[in-house]
N, C-alpha and C. Protein backbone atom coordinates (compact mmCIF):
# COMPACT_ATOMS: atom_id res chain seq x y z
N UNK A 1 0.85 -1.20 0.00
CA UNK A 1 0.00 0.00 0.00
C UNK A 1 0.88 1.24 0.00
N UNK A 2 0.49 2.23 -0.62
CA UNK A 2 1.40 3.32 -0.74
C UNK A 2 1.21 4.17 0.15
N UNK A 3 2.44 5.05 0.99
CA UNK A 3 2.54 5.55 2.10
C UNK A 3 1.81 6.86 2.39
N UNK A 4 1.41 7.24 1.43
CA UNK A 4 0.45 8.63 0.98
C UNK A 4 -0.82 8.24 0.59
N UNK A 5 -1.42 8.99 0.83
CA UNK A 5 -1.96 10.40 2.11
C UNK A 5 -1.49 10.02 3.22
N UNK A 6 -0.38 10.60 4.07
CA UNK A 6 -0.71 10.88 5.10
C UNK A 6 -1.99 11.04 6.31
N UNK A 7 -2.57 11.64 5.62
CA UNK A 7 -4.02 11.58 6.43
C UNK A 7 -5.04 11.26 5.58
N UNK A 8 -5.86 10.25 6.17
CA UNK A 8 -6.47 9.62 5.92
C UNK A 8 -7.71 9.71 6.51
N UNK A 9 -9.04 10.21 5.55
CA UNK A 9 -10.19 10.36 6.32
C UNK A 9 -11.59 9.30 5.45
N UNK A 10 -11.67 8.24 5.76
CA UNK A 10 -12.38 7.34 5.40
C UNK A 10 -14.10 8.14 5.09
N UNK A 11 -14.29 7.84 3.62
CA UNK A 11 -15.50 8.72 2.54
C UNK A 11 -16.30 7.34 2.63
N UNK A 12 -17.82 8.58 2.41
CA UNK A 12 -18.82 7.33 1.91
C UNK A 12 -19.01 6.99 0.87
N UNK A 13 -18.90 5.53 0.72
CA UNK A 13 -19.25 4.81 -0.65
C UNK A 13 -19.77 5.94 -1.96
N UNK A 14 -21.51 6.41 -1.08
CA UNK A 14 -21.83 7.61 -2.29
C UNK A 14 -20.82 8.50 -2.93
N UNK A 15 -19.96 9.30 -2.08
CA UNK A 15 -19.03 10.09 -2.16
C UNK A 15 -17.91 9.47 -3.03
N UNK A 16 -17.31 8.30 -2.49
CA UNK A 16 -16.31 7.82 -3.53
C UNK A 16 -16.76 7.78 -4.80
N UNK A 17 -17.86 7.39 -5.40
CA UNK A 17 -18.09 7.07 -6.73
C UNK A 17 -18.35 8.45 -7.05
N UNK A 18 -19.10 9.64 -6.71
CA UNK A 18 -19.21 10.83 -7.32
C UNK A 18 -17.67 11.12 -7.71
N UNK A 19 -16.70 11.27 -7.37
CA UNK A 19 -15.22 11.55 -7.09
C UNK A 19 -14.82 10.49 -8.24
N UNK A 20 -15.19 9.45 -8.60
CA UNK A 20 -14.41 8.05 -9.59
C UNK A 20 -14.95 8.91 -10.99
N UNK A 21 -16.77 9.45 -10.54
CA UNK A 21 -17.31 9.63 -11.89
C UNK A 21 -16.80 11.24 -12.45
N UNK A 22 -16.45 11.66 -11.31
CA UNK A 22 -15.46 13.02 -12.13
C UNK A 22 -14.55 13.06 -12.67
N UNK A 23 -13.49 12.43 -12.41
CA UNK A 23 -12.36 12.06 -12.89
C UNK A 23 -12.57 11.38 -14.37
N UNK A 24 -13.79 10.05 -14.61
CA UNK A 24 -14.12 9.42 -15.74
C UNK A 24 -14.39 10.96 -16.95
N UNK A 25 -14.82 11.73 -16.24
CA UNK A 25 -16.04 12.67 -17.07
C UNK A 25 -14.80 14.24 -17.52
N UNK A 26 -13.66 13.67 -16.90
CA UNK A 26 -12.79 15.12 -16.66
C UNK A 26 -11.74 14.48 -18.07
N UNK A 27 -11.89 15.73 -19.13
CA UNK A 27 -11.70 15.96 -20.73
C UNK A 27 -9.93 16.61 -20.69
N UNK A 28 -9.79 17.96 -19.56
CA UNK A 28 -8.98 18.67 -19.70
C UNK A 28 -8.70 19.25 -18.67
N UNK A 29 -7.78 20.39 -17.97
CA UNK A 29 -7.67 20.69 -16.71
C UNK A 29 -7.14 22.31 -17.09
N UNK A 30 -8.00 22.92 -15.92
CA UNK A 30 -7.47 24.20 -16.39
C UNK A 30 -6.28 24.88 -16.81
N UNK A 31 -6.36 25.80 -17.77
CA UNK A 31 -4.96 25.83 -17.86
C UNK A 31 -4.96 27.91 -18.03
N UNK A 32 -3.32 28.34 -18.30
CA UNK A 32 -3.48 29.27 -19.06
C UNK A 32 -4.59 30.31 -20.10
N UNK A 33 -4.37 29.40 -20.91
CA UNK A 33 -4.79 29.31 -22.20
C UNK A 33 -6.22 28.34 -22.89
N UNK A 34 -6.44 27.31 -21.84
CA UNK A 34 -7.65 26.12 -22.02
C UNK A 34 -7.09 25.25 -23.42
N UNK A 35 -5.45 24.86 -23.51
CA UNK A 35 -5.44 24.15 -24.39
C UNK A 35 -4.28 23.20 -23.91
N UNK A 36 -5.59 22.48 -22.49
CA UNK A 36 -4.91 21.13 -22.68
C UNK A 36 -6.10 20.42 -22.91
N UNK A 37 -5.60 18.99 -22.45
CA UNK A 37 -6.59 17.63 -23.33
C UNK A 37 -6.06 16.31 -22.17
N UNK A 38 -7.13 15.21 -22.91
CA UNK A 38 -6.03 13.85 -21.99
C UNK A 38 -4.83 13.65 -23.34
N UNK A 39 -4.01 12.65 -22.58
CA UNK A 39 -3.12 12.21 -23.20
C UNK A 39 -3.80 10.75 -24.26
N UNK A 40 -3.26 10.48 -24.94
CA UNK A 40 -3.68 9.39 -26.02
C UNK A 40 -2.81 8.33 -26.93
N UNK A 41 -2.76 7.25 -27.02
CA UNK A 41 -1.86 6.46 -26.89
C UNK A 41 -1.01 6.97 -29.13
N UNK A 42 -1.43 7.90 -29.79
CA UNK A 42 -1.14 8.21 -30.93
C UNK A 42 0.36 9.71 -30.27
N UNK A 43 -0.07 9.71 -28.64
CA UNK A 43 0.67 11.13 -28.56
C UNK A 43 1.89 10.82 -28.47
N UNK A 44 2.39 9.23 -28.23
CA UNK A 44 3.85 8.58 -27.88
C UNK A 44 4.64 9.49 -27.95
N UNK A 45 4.62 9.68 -29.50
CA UNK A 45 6.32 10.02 -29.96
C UNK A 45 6.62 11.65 -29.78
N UNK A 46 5.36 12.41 -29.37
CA UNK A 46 5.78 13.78 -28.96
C UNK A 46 5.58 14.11 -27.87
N UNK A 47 5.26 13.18 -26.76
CA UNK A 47 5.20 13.15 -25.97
C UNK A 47 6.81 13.04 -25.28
N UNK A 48 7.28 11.43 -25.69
CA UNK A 48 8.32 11.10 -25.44
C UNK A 48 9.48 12.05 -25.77
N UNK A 49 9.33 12.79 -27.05
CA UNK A 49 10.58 14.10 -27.82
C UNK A 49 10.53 15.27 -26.14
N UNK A 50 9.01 15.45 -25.59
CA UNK A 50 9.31 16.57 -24.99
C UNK A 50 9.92 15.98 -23.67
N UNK A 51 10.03 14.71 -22.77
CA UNK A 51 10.47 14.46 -22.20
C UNK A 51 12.04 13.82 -21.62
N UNK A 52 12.34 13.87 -23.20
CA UNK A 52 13.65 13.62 -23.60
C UNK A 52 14.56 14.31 -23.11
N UNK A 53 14.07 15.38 -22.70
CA UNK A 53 15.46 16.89 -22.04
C UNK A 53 15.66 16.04 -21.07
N UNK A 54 16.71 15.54 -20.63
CA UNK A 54 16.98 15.44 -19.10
C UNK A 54 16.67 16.53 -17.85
N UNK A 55 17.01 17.75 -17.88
CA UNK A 55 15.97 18.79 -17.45
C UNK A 55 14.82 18.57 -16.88
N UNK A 56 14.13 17.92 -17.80
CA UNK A 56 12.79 17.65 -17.53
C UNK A 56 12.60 16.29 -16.61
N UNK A 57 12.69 15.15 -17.21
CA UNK A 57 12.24 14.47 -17.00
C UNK A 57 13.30 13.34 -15.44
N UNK A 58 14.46 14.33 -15.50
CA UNK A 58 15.64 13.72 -14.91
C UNK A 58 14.77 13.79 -12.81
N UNK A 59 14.22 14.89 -12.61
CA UNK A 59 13.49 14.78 -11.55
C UNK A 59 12.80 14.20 -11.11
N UNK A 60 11.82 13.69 -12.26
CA UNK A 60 10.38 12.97 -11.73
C UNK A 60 10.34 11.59 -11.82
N UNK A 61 10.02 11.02 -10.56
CA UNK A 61 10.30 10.02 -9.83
C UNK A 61 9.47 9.08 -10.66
N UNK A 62 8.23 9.35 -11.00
CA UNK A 62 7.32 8.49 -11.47
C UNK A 62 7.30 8.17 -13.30
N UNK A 63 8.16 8.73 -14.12
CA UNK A 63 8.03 8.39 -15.11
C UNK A 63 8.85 6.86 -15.44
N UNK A 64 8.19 6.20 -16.35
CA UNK A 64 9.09 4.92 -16.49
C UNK A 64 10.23 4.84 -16.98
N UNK A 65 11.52 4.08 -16.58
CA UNK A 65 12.93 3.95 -16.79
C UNK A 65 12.99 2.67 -17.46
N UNK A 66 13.60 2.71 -18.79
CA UNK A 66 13.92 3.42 -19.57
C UNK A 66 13.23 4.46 -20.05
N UNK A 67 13.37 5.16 -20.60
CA UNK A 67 12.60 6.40 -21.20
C UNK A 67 12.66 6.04 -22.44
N UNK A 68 11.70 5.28 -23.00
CA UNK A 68 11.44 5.60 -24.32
C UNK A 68 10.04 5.34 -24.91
N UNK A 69 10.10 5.11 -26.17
CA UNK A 69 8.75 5.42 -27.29
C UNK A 69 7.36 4.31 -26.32
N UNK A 70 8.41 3.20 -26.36
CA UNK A 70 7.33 1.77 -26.13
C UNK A 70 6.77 2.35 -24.32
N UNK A 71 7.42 2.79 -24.00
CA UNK A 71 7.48 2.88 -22.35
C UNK A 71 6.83 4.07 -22.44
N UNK A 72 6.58 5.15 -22.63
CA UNK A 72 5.72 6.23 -22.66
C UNK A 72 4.42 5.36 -23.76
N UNK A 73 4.41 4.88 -24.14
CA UNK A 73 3.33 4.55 -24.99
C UNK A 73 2.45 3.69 -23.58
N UNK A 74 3.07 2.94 -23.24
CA UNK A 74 2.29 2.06 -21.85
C UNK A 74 2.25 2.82 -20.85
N UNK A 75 2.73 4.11 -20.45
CA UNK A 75 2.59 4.92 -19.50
C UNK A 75 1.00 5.94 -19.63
N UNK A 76 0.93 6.19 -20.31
CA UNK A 76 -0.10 6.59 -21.50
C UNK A 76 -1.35 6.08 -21.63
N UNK A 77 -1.29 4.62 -21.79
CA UNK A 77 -2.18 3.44 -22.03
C UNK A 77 -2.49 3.37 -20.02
N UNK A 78 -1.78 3.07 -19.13
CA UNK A 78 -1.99 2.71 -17.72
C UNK A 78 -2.39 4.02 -17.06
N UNK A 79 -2.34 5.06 -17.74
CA UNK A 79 -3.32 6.12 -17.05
C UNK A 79 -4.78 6.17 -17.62
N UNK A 80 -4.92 6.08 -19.37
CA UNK A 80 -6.43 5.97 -19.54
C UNK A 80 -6.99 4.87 -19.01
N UNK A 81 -6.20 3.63 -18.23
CA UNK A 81 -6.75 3.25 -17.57
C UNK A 81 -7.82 3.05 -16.09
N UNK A 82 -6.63 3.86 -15.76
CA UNK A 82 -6.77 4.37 -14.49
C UNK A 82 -7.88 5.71 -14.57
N UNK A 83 -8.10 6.54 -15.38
CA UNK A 83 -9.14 6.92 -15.78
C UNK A 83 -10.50 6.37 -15.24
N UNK A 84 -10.64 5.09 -16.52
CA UNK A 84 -12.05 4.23 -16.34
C UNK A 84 -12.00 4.23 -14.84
N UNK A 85 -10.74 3.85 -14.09
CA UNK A 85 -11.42 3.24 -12.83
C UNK A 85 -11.51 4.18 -11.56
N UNK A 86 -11.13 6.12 -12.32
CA UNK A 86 -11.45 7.24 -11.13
C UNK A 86 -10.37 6.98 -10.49
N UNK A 87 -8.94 6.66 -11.13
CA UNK A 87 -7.91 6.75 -9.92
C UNK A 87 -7.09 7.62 -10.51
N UNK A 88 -6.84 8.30 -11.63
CA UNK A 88 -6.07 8.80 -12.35
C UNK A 88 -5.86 9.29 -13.49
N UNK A 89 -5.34 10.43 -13.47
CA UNK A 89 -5.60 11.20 -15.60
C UNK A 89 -4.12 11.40 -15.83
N UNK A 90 -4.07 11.54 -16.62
CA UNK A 90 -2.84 12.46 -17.47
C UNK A 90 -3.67 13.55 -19.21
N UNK A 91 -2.66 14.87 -18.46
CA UNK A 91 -2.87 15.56 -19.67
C UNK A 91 -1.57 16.25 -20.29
N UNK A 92 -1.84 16.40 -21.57
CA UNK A 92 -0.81 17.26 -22.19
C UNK A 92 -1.13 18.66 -22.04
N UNK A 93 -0.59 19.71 -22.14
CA UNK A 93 -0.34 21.11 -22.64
C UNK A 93 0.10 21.49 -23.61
N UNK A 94 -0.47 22.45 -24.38
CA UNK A 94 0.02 22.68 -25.34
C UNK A 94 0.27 24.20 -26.03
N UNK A 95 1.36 24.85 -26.90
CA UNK A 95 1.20 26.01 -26.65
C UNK A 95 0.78 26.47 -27.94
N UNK A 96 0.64 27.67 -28.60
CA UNK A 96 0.12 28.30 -29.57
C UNK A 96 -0.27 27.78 -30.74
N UNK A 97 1.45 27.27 -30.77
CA UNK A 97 2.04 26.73 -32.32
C UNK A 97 2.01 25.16 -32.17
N UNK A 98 0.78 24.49 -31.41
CA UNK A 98 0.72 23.24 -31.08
C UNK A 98 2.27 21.97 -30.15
N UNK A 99 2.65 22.69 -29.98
CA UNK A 99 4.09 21.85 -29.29
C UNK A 99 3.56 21.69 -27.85
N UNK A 100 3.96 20.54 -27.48
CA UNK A 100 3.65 20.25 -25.89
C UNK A 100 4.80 21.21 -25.14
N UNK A 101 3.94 22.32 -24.41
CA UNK A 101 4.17 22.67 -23.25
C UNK A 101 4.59 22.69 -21.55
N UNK A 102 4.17 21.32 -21.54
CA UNK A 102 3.73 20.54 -20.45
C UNK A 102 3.27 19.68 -20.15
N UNK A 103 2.94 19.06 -18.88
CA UNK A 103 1.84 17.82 -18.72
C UNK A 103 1.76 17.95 -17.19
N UNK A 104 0.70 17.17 -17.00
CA UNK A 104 -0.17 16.74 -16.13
C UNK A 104 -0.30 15.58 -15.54
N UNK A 105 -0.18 15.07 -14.15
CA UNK A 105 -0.21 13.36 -14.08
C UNK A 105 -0.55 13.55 -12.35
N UNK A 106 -1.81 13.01 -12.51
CA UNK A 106 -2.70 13.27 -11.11
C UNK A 106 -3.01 11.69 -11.00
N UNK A 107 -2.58 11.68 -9.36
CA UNK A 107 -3.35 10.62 -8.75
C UNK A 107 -4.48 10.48 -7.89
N UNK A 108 -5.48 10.11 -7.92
CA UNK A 108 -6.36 10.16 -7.01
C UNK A 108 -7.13 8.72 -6.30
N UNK A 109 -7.20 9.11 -4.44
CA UNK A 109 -7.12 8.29 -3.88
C UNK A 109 -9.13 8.43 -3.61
N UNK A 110 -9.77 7.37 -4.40
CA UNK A 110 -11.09 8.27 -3.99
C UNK A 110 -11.61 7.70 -2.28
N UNK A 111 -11.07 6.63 -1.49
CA UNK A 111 -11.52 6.20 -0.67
C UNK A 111 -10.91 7.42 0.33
N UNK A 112 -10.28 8.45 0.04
CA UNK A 112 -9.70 9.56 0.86
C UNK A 112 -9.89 10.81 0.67
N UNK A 113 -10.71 10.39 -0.79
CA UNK A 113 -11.27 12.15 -1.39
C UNK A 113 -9.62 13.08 -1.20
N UNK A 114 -8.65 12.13 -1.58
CA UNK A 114 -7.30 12.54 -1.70
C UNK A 114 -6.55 12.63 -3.24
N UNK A 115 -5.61 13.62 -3.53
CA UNK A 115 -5.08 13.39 -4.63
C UNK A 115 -3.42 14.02 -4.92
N UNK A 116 -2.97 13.84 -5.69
CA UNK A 116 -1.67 14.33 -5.71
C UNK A 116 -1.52 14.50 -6.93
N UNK A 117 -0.66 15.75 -7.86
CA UNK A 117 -0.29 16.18 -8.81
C UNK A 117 1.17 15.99 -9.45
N UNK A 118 1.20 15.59 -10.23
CA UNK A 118 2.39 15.90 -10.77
C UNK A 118 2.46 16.13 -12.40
N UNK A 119 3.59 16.05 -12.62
CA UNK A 119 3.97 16.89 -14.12
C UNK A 119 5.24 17.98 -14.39
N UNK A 120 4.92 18.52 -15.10
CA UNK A 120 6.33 19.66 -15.68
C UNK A 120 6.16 20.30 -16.93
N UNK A 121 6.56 21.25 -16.95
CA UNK A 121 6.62 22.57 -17.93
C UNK A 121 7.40 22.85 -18.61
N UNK A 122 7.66 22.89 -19.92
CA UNK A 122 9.30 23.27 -20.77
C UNK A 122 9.34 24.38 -20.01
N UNK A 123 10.94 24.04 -20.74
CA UNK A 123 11.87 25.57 -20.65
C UNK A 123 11.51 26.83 -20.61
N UNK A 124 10.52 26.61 -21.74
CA UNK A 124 10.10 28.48 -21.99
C UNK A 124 9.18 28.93 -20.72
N UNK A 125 8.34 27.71 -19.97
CA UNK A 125 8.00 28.60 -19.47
C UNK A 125 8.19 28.44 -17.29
N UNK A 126 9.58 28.16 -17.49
CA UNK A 126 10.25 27.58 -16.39
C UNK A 126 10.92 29.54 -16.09
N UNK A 127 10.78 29.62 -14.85
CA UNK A 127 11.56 30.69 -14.39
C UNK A 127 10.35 32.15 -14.58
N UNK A 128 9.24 31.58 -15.11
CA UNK A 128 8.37 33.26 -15.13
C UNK A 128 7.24 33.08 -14.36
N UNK A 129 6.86 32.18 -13.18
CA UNK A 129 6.14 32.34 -12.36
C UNK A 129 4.47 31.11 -13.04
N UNK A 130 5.05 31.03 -14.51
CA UNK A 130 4.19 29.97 -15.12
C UNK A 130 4.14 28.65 -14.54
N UNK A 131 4.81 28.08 -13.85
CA UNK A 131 4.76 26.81 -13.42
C UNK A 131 4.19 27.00 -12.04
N UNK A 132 4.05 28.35 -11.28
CA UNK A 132 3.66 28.54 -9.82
C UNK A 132 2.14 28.57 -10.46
N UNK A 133 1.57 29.49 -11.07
CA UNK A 133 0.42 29.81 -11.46
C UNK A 133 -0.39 28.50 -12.06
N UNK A 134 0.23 27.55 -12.50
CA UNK A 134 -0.39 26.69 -13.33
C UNK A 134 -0.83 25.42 -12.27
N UNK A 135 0.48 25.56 -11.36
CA UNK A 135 0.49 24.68 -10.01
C UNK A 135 -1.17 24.98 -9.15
N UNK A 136 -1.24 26.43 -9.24
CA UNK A 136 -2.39 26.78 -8.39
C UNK A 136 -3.63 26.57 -8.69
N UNK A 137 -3.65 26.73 -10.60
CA UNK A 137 -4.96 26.19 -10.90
C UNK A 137 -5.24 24.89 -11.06
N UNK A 138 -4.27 23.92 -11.24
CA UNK A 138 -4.40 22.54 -11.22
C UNK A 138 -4.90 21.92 -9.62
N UNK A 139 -4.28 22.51 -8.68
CA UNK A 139 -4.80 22.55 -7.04
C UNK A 139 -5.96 23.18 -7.03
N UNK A 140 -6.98 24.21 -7.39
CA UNK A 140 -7.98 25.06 -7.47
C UNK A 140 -9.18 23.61 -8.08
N UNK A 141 -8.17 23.03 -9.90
CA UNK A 141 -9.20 22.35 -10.39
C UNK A 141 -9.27 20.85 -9.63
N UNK A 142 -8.66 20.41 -8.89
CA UNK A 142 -8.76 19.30 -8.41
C UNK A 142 -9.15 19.51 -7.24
N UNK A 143 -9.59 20.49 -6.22
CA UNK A 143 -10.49 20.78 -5.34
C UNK A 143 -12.10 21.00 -5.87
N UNK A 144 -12.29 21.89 -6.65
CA UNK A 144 -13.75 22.15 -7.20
C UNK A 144 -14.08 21.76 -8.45
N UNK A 145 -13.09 20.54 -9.18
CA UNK A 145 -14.07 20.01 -10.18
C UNK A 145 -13.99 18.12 -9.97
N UNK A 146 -12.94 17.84 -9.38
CA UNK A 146 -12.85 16.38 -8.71
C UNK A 146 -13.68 16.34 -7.33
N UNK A 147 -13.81 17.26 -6.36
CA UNK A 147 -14.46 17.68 -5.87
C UNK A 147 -13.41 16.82 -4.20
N UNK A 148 -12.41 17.18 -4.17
CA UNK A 148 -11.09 16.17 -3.31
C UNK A 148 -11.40 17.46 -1.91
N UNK A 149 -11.11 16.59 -1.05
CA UNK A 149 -10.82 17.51 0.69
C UNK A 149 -9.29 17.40 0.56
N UNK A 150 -8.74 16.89 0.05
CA UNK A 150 -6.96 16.65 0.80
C UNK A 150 -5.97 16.57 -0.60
N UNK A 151 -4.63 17.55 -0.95
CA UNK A 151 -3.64 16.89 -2.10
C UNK A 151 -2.78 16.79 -1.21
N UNK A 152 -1.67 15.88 -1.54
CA UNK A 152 -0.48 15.22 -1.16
C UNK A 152 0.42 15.30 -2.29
N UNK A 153 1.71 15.92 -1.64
CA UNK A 153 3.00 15.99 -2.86
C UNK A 153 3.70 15.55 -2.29
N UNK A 154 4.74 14.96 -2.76
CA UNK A 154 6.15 14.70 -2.65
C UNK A 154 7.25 15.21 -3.57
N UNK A 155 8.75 15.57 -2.85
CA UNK A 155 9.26 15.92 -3.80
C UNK A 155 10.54 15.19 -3.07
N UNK A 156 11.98 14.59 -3.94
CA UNK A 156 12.90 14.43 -3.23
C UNK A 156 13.84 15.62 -2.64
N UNK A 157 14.71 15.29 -1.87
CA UNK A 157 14.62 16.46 -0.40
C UNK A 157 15.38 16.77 -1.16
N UNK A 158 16.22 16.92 -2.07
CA UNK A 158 17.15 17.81 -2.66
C UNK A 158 16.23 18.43 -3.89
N UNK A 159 14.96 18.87 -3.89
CA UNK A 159 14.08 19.23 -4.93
C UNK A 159 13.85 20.59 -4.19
N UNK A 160 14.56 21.86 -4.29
CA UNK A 160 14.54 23.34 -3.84
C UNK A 160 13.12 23.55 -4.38
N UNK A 161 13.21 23.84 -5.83
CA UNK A 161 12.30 24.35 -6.84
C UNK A 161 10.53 24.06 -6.59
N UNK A 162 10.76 22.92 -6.10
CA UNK A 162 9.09 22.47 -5.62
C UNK A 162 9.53 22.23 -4.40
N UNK A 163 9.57 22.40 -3.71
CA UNK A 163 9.71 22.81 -2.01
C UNK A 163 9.76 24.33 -2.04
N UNK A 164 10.37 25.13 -2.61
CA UNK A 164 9.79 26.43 -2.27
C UNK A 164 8.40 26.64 -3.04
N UNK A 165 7.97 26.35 -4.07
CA UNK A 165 6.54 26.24 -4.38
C UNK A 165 5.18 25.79 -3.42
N UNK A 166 5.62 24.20 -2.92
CA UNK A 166 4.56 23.89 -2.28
C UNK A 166 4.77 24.68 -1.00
N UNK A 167 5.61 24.99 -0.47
CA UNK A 167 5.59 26.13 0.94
C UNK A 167 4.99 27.37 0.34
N UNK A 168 5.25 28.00 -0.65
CA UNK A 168 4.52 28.78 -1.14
C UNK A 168 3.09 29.33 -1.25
N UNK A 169 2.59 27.89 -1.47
CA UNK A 169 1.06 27.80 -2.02
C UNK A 169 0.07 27.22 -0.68
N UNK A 170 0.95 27.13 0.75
CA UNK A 170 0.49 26.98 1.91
C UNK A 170 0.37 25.42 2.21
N UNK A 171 1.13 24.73 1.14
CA UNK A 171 0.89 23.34 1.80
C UNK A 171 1.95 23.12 3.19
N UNK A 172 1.08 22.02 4.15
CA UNK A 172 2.07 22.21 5.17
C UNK A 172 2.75 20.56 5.22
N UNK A 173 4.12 20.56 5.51
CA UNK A 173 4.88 19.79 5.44
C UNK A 173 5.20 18.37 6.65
N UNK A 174 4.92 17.22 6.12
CA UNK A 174 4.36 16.01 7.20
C UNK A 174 5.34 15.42 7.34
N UNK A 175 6.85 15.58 6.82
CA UNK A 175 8.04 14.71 6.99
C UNK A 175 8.51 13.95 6.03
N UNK A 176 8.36 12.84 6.17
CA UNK A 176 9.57 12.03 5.15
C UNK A 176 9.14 10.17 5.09
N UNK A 177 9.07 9.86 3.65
CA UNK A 177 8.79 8.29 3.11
C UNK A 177 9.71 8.11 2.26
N UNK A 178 9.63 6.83 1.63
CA UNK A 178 10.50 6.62 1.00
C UNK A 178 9.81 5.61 -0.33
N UNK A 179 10.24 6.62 -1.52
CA UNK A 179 8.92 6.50 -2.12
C UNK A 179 9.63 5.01 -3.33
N UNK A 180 8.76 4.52 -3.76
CA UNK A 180 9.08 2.90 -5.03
C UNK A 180 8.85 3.16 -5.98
N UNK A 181 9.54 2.82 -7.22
CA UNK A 181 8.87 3.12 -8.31
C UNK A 181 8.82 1.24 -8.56
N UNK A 182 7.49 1.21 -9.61
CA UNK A 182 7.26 -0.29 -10.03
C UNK A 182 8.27 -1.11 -10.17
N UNK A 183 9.39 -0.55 -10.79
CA UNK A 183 10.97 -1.49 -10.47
C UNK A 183 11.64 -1.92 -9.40
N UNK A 184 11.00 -1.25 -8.27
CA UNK A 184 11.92 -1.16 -7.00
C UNK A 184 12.66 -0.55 -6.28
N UNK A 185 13.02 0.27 -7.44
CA UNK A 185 14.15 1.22 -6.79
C UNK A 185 12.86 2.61 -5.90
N UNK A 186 14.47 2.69 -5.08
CA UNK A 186 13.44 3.50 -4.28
C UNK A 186 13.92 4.85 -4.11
N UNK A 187 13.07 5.99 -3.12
CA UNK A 187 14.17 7.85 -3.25
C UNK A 187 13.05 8.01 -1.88
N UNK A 188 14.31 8.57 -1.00
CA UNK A 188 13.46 9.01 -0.09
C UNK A 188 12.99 10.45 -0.50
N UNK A 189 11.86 10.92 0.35
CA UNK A 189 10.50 12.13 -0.22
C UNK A 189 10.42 12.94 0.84
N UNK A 190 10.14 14.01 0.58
CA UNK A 190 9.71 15.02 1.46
C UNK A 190 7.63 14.68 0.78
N UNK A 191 7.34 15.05 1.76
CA UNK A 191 5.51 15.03 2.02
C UNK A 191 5.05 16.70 2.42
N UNK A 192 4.07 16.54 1.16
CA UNK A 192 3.38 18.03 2.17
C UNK A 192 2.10 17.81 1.42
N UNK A 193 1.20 18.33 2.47
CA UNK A 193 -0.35 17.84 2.55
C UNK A 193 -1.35 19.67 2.74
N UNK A 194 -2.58 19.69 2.13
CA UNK A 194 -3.46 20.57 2.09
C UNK A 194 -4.43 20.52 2.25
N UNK A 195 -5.37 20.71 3.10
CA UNK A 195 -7.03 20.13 3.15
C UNK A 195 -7.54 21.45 2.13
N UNK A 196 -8.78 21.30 1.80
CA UNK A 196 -9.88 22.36 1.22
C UNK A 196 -10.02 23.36 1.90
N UNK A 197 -10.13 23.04 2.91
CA UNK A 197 -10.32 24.44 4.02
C UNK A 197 -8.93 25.06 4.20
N UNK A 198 -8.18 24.78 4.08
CA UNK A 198 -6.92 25.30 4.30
C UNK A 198 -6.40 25.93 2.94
N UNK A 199 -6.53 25.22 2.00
CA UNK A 199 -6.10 25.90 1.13
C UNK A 199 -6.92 27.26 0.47
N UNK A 200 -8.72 27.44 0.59
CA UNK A 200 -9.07 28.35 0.44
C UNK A 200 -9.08 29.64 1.50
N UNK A 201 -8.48 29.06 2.70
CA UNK A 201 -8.53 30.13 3.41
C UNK A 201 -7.03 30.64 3.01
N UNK A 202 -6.45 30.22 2.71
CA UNK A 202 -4.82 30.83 2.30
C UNK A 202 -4.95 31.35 1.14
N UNK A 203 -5.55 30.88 0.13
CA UNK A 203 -5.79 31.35 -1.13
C UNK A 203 -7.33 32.62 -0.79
N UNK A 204 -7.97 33.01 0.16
CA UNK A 204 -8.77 33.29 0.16
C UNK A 204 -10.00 33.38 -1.47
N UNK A 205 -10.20 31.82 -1.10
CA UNK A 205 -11.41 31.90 -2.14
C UNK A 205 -12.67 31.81 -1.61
């Protein structure tokens, strides 16, 4: 069982499935601009080109190792899965001139009305406050359109860049796991957790 959420507040049956059937019913996630989408198993190979920067993809714990075409293609395929079953989406971003921008890769725990975000932003728009802002509406849309009480992040403890973000955005910080990826290998994590009420009273919404 995976060591996150931290807190854990046991939902009713009714409640879990409203929460499974949002996630089924959820197309795109707010963005900038409103031009993202889900991911789709035809997006492989530009998917895989934008994750190719080491930059990018050298941080995040959860993408599959090796990095390539076949392995983002099943990464891809095991989230529209996870979809059908309300535990999980992935989306792309995209910017003007159609090039992926970004992405999206949310987990959600519905027996906890819990969820956690992850993803990353090219270059261009790394360093202008675009990845804080985009952070906030993806936390905003997974409170009032998944309809979640609690997100959970992790980042590894040498991760400045999202540790001053999630302190930023008022999440408060629960200590330390040690997180698996499906291979085994493992990275110990920093944890930081947000209820609904907490985050709109910090965000005053």
């Amino acid at each position: 069982m995976t060591a996150i959420p931290i807190t854990r507040s046991s939902i009713a049956p009714e409640r879990q499935q409203l929460i499974r059937q949002s996630v089924r019913s959820a197309a795109a996630i707010m963005t900038e601009a409103d031009n993202s989408r889900l991911a789709q198993a035809d997006d492989a190979h530009i998917f895989h080109a934008f994750l190719s920067d080491p930059d990018i993809h050298a941080p995040i714990y959860t993408l599959p190792r090796p990095l390539n075409v076949d392995a983002v293609r099943a990464f891809i395929a095991d989230h529209l899965a996870q979809r059908e079953r309300g535990e999980g989406l992935l989306f792309l971003n995209f910017d003007a001139s159609g090039a992926i921008s970004g992405y999206v890769d949310i987990v959600i725990w519905p027996q906890w009305a819990a969820g956690e975000l992850g993803g990353a932003v090219g270059k261009a728009r790394q360093g202008q406050r675009r990845g804080i802002e985009g952070a906030r509406r993806g936390f905003d849309w997974m409170f009032d359109v998944l309809g979640l009480d609690l997100i959970c992040e992790t980042a590894a403890l040498d991760n400045i860049r999202t540790a001053k973000l999630l302190d930023g955005l008022g999440f408060r910080r629960r200590g330390e796991i040690l997180s698996e990826r499906e291979d085994g290998t493992t990275r110990p994590s920093l944890v930081w957790e947000v209820t609904r009420s907490e985050w709109d009273a910090y965000h005053r919404r």
